[in-house]
Protein backbone atom coordinates (compact mmCIF):
# COMPACT_ATOMS: atom_id res chain seq x y z
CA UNK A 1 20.29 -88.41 3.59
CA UNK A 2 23.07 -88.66 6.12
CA UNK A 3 23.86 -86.32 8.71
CA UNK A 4 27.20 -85.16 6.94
CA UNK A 5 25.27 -84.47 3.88
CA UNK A 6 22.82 -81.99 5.28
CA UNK A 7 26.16 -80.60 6.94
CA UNK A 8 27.26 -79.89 3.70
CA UNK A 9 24.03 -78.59 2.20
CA UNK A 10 24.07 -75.84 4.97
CA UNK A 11 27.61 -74.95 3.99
CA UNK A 12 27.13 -74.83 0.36
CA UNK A 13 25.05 -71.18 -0.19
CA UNK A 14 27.82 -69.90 1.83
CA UNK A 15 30.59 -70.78 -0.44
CA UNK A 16 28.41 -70.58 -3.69
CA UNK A 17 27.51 -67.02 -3.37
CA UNK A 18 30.65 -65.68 -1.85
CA UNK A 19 32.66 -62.70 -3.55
CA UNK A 20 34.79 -64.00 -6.54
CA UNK A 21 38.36 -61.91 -6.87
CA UNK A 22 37.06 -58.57 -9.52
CA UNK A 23 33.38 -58.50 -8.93
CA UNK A 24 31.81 -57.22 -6.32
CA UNK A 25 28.60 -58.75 -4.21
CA UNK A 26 25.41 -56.99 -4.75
CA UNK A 27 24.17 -54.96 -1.65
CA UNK A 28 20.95 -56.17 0.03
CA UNK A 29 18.21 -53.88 -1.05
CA UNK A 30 17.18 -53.44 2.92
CA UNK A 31 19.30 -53.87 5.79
CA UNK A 32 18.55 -54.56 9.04
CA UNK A 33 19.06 -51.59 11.67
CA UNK A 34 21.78 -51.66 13.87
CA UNK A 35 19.72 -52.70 16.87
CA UNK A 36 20.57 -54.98 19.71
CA UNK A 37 17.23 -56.46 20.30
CA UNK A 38 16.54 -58.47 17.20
CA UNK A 39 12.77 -58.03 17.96
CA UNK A 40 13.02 -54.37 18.32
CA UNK A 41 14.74 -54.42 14.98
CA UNK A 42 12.14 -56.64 12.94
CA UNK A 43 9.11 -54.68 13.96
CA UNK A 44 11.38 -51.21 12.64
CA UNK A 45 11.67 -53.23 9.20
CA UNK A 46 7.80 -54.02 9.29
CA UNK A 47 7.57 -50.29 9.35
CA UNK A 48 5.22 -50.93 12.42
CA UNK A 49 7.93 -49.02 14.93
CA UNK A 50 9.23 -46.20 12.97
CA UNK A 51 9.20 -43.05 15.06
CA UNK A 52 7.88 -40.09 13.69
CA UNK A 53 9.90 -36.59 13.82
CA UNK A 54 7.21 -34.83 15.09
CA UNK A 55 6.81 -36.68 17.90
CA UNK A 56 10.13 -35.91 18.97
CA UNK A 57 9.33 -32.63 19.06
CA UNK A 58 9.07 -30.84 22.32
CA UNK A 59 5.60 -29.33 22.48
CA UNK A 60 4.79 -25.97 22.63
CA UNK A 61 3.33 -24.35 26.01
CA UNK A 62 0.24 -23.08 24.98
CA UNK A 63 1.04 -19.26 25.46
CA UNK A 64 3.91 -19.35 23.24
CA UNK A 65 1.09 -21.30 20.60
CA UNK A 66 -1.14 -17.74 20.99
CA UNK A 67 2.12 -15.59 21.03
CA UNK A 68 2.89 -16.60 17.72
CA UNK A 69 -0.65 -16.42 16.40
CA UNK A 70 -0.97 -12.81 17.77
CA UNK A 71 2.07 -11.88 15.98
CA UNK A 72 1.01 -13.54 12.59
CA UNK A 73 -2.08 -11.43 13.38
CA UNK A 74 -0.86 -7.79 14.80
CA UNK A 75 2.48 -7.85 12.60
CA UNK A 76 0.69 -7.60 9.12
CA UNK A 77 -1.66 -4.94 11.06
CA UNK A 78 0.89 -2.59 12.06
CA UNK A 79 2.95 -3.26 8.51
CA UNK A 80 -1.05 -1.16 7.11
CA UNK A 81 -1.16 1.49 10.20
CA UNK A 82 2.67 2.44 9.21
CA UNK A 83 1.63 2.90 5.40
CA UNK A 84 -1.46 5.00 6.34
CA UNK A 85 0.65 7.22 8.98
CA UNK A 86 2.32 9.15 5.94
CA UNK A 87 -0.97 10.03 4.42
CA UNK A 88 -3.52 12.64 5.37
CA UNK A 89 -6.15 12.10 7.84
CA UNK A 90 -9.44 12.50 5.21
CA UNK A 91 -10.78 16.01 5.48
CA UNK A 92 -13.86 17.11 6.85
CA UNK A 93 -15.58 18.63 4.01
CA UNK A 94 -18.50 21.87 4.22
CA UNK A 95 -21.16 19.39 2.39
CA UNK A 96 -23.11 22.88 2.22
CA UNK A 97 -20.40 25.37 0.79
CA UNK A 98 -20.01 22.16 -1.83
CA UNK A 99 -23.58 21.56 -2.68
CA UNK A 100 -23.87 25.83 -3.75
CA UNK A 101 -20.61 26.01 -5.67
CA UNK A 102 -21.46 22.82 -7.44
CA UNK A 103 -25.20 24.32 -8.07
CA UNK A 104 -23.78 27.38 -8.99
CA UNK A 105 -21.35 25.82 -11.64
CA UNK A 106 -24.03 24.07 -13.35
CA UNK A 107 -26.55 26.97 -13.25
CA UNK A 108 -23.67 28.95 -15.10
CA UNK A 109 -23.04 26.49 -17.39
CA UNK A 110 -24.14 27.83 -20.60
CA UNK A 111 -22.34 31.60 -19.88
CA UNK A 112 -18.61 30.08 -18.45
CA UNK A 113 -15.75 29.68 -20.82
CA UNK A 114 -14.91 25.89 -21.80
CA UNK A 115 -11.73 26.69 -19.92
CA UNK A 116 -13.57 28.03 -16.97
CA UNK A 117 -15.86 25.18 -16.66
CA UNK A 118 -12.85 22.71 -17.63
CA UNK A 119 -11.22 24.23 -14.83
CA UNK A 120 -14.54 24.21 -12.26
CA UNK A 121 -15.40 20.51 -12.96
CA UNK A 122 -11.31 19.84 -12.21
CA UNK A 123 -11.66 20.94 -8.84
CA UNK A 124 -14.86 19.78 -7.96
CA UNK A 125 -14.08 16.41 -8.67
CA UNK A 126 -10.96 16.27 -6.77
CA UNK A 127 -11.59 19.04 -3.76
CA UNK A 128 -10.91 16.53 -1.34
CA UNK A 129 -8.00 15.43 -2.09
CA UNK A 130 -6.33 18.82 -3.14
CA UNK A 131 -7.72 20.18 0.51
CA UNK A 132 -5.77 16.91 1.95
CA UNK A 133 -2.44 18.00 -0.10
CA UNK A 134 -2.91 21.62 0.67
CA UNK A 135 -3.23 20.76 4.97
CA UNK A 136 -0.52 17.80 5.15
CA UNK A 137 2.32 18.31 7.09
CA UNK A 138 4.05 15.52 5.64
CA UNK A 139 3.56 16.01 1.60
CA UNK A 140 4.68 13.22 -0.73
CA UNK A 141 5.97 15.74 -3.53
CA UNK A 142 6.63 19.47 -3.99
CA UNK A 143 7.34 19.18 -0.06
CA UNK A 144 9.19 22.54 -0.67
CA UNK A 145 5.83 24.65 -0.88
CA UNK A 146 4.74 25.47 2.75
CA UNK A 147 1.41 23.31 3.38
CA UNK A 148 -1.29 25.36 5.66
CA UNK A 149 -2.12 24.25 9.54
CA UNK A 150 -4.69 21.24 9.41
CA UNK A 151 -6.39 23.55 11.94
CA UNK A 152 -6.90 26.02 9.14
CA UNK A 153 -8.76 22.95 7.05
CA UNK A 154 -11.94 24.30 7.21
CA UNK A 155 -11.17 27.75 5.71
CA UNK A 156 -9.10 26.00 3.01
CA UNK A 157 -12.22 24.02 2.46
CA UNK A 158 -14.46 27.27 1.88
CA UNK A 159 -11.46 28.82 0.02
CA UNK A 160 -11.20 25.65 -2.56
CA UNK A 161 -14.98 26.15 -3.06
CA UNK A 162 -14.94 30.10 -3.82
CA UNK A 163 -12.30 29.20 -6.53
CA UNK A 164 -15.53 27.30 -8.40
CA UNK A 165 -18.17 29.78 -7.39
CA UNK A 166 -15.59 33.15 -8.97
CA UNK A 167 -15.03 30.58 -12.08
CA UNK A 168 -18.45 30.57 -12.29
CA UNK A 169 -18.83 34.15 -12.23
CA UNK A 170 -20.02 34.87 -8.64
CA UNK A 171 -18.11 35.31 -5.69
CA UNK A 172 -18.62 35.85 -2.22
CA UNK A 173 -16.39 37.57 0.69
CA UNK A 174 -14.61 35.70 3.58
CA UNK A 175 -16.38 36.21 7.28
CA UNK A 176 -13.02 37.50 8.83
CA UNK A 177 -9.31 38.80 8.59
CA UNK A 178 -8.06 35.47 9.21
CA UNK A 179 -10.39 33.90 6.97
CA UNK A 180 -9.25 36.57 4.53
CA UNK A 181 -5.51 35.44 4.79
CA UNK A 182 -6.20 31.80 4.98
CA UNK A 183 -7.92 32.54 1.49
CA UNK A 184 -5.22 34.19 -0.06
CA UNK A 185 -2.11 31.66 1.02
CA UNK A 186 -4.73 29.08 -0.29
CA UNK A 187 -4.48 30.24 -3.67
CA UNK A 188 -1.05 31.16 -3.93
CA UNK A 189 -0.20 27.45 -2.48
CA UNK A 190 -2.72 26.08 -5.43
CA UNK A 191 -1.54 28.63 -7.94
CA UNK A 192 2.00 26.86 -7.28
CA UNK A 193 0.63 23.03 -7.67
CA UNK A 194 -1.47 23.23 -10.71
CA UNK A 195 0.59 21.04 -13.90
CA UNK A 196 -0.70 21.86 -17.21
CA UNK A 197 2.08 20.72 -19.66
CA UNK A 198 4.68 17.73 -19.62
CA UNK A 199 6.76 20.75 -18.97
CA UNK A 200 5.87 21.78 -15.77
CA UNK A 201 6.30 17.99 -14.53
CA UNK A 202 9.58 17.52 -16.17
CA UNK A 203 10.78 20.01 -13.17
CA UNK A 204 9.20 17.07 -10.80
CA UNK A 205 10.83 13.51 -10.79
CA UNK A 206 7.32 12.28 -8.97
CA UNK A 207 5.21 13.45 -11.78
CA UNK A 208 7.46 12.42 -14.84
CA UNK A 209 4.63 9.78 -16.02
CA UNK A 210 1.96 11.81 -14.81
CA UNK A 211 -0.55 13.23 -17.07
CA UNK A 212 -1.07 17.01 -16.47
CA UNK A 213 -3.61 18.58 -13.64
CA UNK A 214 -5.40 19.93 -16.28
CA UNK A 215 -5.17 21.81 -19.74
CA UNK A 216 -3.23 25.13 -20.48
CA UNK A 217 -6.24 26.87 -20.50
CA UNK A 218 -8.41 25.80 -17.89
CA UNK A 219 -5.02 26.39 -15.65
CA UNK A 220 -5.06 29.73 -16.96
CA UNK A 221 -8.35 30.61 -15.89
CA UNK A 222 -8.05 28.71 -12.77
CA UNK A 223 -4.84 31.14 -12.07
CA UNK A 224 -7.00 34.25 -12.99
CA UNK A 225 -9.10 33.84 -10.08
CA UNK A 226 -6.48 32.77 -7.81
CA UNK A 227 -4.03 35.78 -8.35
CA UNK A 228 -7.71 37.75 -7.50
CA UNK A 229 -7.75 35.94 -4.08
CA UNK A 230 -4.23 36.03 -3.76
CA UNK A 231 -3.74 39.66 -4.02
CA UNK A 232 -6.32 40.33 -0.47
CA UNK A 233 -8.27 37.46 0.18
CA UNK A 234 -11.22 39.59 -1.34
CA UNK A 235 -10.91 40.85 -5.27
């Protein structure tokens, strides 16, 4: 083959392939970057000199690493102390003034009303947190009763346990004029939170899917002995 025939091999794709007036000439499916260093560029297309993003990155100084970590640590931490800082410390409880008015409720078992000893199994179950409700300065609902001094807790304590031991049919007397007093604003305050109907928690939004404290009765017998203490501290 002659020299001007190879010529016009090499020329031929050229003219073949180009663009015909109307259609339009399909797009390669990879094109080279635009990079002036045609080595540079093939060894990008290989794939074998694509940089990665995260190199690019500046890197972190390591305190600002543990800064972060701390506060994906501490922030979730003091999220939990702010929820607990609106309840109630737990009260310290008289394990001793609990352990009689419990015995004392099931010695009188067989000779206490079922509404007395509906009523006396109410409050022992849930002494601790009533005592909480009845001492925190900060009270979720019925905020509009006066709560007694957490200082006073202890004397509230004893107080929540005579209410069991008189609903039992004993009682015994407080050791002093302020214990006296502490008594009786203990059972007014009580008197005041006991629910026994839908009724009385209609009168509360907070309590409007709540089911009642306890039965009519047993709230009725419970307020017997508390308008006792109320009156003195001591009938």
């Amino acid at each position: 083959m002659t020299r001007a025939a190879l010529l016009l091999l090499a020329a031929a794709p050229a003219a073949a392939f180009a663009p015909t007036a109307g259609v339009v000439a399909p797009r390669p499916l990879l094109r080279a970057p635009p990079c002036a260093d045609a080595a540079a560029a093939a060894l990008v297309l290989r794939g074998g000199g694509m940089p990665s993003a995260l190199a690019k990155l500046p890197k972190l100084p390591k305190l600002a690493v543990l800064g972060l970590v701390l506060l994906a640590v501490v922030l979730p931490l003091l999220a939990q102390v702010a929820a607990l800082w609106r309840v109630a410390p737990e009260p310290a409880l008289d394990a001793e003034v609990w352990r009689r008015a419990r015995l004392r409720a099931v010695e009188a078992e067989g000779s206490m009303s079922a509404a007395q000893a509906e009523a006396a199994s109410k409050l022992l179950s849930n002494h601790a947190a009533v005592l909480r409700d009845m001492t925190n300065k900060a009270p979720r609902s019925q905020a509009e009763l006066p709560r007694l001094p957490a200082t006073a807790q202890d004397l509230v304590d004893r107080a929540l346990a005579e209410v069991v031991i008189r609903l039992s049919g004993e009682r015994s007397e407080p050791a002093s004029s302020k214990e006296a007093e502490v008594w009786a604003q203990t059972a007014q305050l009580l008197a005041a939170r006991i629910q026994t109907s839908t009724a009385d928690l209609q009168h509360h939004p907070r309590f409007k899917d709540r089911a009642p404290d306890m039965s009519a009765a047993a709230g009725a017998a419970m307020r017997e002995v508390l308008r006792g203490m109320a009156s003195s501290g001591t009938a």
